[in-house]
Protein backbone atom coordinates (compact mmCIF):
# COMPACT_ATOMS: atom_id res chain seq x y z
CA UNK A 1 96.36 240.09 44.65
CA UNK A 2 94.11 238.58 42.04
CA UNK A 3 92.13 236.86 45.21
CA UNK A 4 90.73 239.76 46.90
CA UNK A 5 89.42 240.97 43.60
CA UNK A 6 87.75 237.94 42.57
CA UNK A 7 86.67 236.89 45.94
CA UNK A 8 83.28 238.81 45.43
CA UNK A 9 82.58 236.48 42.26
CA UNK A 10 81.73 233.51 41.09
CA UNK A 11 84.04 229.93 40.84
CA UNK A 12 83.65 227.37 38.63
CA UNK A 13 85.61 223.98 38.51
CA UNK A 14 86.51 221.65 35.83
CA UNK A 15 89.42 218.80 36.20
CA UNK A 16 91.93 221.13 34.68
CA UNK A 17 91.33 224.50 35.65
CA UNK A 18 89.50 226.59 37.88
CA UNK A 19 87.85 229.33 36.74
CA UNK A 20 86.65 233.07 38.29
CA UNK A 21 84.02 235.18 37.16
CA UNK A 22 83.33 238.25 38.54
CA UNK A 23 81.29 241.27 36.18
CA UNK A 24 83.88 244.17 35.24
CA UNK A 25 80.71 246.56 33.77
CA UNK A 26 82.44 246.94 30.36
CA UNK A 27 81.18 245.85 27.12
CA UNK A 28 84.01 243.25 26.79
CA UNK A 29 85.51 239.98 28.43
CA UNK A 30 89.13 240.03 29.86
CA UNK A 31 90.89 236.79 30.55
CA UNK A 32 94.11 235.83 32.69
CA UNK A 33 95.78 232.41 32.92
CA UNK A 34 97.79 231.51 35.74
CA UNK A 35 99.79 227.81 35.64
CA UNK A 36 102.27 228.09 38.52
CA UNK A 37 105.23 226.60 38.45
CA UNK A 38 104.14 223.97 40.88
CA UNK A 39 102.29 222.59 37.84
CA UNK A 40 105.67 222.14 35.83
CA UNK A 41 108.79 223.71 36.69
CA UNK A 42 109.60 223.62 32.90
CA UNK A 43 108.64 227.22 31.27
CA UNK A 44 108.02 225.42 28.01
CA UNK A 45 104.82 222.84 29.39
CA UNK A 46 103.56 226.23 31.33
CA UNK A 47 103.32 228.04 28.19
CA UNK A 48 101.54 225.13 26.36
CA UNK A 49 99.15 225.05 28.50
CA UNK A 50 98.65 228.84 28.64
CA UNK A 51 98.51 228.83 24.71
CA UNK A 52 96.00 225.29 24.23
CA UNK A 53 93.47 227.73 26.55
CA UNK A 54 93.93 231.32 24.74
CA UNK A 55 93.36 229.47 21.63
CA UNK A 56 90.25 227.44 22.73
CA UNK A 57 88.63 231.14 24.18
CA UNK A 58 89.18 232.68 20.73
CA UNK A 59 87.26 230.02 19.22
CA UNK A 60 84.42 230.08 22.24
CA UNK A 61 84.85 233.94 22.23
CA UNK A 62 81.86 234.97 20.30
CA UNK A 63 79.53 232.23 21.79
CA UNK A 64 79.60 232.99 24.98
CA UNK A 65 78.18 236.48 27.47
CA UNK A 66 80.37 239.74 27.55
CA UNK A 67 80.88 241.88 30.48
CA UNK A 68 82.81 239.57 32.77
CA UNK A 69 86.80 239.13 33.94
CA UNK A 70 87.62 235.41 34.05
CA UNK A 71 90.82 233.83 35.79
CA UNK A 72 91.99 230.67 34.97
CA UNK A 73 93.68 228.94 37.34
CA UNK A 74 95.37 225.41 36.06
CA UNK A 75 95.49 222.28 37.98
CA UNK A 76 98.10 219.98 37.83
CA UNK A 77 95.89 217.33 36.52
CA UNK A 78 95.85 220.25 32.60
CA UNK A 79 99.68 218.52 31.92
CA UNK A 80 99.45 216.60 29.02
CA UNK A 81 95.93 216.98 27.43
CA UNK A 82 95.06 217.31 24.04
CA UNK A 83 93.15 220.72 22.69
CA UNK A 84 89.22 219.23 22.08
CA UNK A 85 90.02 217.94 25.70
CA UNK A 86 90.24 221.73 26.49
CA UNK A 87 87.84 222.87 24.31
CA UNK A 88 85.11 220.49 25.92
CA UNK A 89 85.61 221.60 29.88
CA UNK A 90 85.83 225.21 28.76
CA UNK A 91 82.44 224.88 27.04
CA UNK A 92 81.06 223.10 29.57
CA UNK A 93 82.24 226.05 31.96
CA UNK A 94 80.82 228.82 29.43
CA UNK A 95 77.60 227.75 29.33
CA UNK A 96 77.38 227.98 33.03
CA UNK A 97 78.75 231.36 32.63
């Protein structure tokens, strides 16, 4: 029931994801992706699109605040885009953060 938890936080939105925040009171970040299968039935374009994000928060990782849980949740319009494409809405989204 990742909504109840994260109802108490904050939501951003980009084109291809939405993202909650909500503080955890550790000294770290956790992350979950979620691209449902109403996205792409195919297991292969879901796990794409789950790896193009891990990758662009490793690279963002050390630029941005710790302390928080973020959940990404992917929109349908994520299918197809390039990495910088990515890389550019999640930084846009981190500095709001």
């Amino acid at each position: 029931m990742p909504g109840v938890v994260f109802s108490a936080g904050r939501s951003f939105s980009t084109q291809f994801f939405l993202i909650k925040v909500i503080e955890n009171g550790l000294g770290l970040n956790r992350f979950g992706i979620i691209v449902s299968k109403k996205i792409d039935k195919r297991a292969v374009a879901r796990n794409r699109i789950k790896r193009l994000i891990s990758s662009c928060i490793e690279e963002l990782y050390k630029d941005m605040g710790f302390g928080y849980d973020m959940l990404f949740i992917v929109k349908r319009s994520a299918l197809g885009k390039t990495r910088e494409e990515f890389l550019e809405a999640m930084k846009d989204i981190f500095r709001k953060v």
